[in-house]
C-alpha atoms as a PDB file:
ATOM      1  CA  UNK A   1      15.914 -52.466  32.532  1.00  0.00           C
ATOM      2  CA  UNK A   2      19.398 -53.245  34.096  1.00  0.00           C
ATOM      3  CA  UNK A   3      20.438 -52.830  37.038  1.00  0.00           C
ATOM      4  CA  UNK A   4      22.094 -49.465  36.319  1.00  0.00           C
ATOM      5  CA  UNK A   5      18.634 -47.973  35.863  1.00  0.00           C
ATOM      6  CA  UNK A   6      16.960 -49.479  38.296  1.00  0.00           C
ATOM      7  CA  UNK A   7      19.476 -47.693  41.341  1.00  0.00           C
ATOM      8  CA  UNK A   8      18.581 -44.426  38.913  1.00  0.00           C
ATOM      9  CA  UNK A   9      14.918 -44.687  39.462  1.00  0.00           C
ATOM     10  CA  UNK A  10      15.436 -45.432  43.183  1.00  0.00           C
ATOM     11  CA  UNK A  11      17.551 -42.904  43.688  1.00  0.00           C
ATOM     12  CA  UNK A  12      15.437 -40.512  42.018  1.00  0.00           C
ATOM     13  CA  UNK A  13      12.451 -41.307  43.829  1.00  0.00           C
ATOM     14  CA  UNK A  14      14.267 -41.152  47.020  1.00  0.00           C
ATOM     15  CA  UNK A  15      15.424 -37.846  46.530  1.00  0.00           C
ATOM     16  CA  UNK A  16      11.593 -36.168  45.454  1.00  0.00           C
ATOM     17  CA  UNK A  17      10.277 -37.906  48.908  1.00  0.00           C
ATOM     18  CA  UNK A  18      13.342 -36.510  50.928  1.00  0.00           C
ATOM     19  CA  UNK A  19      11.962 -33.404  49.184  1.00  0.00           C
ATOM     20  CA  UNK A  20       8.688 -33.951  50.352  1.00  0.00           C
ATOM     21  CA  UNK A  21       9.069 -35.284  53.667  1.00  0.00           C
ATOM     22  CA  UNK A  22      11.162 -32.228  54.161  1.00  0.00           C
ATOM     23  CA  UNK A  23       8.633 -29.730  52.539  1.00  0.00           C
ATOM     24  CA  UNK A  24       5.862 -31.132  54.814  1.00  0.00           C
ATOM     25  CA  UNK A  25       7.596 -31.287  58.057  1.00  0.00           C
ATOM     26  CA  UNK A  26       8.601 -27.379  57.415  1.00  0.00           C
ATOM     27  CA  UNK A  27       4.341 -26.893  56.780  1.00  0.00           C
ATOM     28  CA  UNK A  28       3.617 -28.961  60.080  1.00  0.00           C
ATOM     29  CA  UNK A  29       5.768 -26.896  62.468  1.00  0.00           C
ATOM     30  CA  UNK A  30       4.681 -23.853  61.205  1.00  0.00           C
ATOM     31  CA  UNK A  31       1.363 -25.090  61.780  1.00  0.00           C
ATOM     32  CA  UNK A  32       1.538 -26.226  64.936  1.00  0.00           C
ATOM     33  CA  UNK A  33       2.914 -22.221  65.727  1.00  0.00           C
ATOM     34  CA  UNK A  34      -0.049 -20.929  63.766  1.00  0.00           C
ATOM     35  CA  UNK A  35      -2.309 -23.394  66.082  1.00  0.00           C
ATOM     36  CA  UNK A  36      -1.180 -22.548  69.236  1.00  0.00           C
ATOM     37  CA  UNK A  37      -1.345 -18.868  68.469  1.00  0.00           C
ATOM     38  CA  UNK A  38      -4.852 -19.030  67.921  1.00  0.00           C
ATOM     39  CA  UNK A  39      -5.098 -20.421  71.212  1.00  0.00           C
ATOM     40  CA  UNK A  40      -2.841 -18.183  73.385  1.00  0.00           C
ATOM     41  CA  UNK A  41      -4.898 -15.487  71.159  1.00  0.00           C
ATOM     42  CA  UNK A  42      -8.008 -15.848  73.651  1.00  0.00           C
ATOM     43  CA  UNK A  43      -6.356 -15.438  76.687  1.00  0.00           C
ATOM     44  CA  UNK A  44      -5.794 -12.075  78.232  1.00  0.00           C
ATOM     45  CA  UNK A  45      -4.713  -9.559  78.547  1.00  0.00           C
ATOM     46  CA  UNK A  46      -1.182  -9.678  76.308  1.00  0.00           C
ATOM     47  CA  UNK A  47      -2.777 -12.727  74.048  1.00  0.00           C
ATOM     48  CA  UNK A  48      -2.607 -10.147  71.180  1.00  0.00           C
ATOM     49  CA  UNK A  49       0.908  -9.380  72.057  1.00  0.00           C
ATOM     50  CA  UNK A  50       1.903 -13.606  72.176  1.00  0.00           C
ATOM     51  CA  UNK A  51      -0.860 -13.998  68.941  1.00  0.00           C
ATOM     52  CA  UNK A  52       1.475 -11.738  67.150  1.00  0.00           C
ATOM     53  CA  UNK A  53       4.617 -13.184  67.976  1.00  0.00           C
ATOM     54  CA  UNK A  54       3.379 -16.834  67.518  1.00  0.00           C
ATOM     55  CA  UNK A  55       1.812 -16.656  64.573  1.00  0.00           C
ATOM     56  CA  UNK A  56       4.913 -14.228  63.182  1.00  0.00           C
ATOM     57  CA  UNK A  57       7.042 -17.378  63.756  1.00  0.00           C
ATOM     58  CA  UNK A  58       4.535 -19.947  61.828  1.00  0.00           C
ATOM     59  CA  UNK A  59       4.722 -17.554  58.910  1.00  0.00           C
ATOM     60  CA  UNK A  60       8.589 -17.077  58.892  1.00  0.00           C
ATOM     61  CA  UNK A  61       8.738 -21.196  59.008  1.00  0.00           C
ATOM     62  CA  UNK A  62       5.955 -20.887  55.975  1.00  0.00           C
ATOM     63  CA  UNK A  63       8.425 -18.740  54.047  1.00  0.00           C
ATOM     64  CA  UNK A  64      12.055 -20.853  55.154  1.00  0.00           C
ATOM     65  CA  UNK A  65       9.457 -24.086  53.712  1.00  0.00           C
ATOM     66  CA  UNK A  66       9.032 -22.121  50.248  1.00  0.00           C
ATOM     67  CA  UNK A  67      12.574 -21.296  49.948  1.00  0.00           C
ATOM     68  CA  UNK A  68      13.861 -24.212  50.751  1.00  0.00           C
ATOM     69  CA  UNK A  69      10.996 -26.056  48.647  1.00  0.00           C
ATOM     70  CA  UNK A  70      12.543 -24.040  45.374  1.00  0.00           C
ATOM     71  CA  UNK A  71      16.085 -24.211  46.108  1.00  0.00           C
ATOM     72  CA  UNK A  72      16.077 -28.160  46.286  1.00  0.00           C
ATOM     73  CA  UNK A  73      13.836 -28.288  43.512  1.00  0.00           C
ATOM     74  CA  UNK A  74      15.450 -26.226  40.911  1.00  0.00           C
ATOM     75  CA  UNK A  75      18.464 -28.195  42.316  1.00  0.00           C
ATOM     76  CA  UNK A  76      16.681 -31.689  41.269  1.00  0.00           C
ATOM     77  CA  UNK A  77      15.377 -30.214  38.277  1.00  0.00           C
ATOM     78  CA  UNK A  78      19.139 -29.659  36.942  1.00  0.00           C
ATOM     79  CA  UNK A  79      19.796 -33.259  37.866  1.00  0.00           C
ATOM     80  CA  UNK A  80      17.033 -34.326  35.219  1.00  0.00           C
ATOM     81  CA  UNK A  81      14.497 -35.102  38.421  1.00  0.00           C
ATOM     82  CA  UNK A  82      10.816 -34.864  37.134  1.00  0.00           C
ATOM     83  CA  UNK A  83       9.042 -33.446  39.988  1.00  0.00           C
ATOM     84  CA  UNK A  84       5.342 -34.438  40.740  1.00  0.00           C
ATOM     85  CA  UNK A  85       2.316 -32.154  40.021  1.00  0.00           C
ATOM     86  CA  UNK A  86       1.432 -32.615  43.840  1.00  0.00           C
ATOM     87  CA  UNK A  87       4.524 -31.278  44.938  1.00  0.00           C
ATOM     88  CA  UNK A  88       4.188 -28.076  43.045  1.00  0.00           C
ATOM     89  CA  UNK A  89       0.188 -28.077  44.515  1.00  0.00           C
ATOM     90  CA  UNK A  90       1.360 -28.121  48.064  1.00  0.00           C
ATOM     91  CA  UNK A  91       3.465 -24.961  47.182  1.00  0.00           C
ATOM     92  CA  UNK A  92       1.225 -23.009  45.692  1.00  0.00           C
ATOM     93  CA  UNK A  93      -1.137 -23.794  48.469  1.00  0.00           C
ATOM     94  CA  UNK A  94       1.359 -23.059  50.895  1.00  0.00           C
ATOM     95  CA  UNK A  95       1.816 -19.627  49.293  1.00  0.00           C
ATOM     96  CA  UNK A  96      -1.369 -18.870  49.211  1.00  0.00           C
ATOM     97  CA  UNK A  97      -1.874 -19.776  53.571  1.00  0.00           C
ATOM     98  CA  UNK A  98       1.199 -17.694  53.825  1.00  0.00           C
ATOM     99  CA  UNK A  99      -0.568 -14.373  52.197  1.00  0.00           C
ATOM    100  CA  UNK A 100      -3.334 -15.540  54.291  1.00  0.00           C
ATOM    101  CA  UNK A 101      -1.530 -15.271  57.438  1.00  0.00           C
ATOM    102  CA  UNK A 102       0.472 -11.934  56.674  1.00  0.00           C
ATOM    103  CA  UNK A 103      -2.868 -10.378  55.940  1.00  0.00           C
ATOM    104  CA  UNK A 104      -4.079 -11.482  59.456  1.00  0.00           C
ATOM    105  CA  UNK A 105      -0.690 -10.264  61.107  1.00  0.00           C
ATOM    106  CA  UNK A 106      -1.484  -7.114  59.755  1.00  0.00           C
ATOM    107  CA  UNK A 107      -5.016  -6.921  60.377  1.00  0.00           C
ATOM    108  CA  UNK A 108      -3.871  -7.669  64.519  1.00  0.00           C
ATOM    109  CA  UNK A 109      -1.085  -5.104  63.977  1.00  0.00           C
ATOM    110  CA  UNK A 110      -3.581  -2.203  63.162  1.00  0.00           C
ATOM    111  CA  UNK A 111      -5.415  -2.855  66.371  1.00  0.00           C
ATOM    112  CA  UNK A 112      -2.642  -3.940  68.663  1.00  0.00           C
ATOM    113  CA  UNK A 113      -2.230  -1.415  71.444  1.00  0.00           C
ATOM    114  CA  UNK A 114       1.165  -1.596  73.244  1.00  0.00           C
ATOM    115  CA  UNK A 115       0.927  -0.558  76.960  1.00  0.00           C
ATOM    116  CA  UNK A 116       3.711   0.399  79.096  1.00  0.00           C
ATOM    117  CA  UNK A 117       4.412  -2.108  82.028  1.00  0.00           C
END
């Protein structure tokens, strides 16, 4: 292997953990807004109200992460990039939390009453 190939492979492997670091730090924040609306979900009385909107916000970040996730990687792909099995794992877990959490939102929206202040 020459040199040539050798910057090919780095390269390569630098751009699928760019892809992943990126990938995972869109999961984490959404996360950490899924997290704390749990939290802010047991207080009183408008935790529904900031549940909603919290966890609302984790799931949009859930879907920006899958978009972005398949736009890079089709993007790679056309390069000639073999992406890892794990990658595509993450994602399909990732869409299956995110139909997860809509259900919920919908589940809260059903029994969410809205009072007039």
């Amino acid at each position: 292997m020459d040199v040539d190939d050798n910057l090919k492979v780095n390269s390569k492997n630098n751009l699928i953990q760019e892809l992943e670091r990126n990938f995972i730090a869109w999961v984490t924040m959404s996360f950490v807004l899924l997290t704390a609306a749990v939290i802010i979900e047991g207080h009183k009385p408008k935790g529904k109200s900031y549940f909603l909107t919290f966890f609302t916000l984790g799931v949009v970040l859930l879907l920006i992460a899958i978009i972005d996730y398949s736009k890079e990687r089709s993007k790679l792909k056309d390069q000639g990039v073999e992406i890892p099995r794990r990658l595509d794992s993450l994602l399909v877990i990732t869409i299956v939390i995110t139909v997860v959490c809509f259900v919920v939102i919908f589940q809260n929206l059903k029994s969410l009453k809205l009072r007039s202040i």
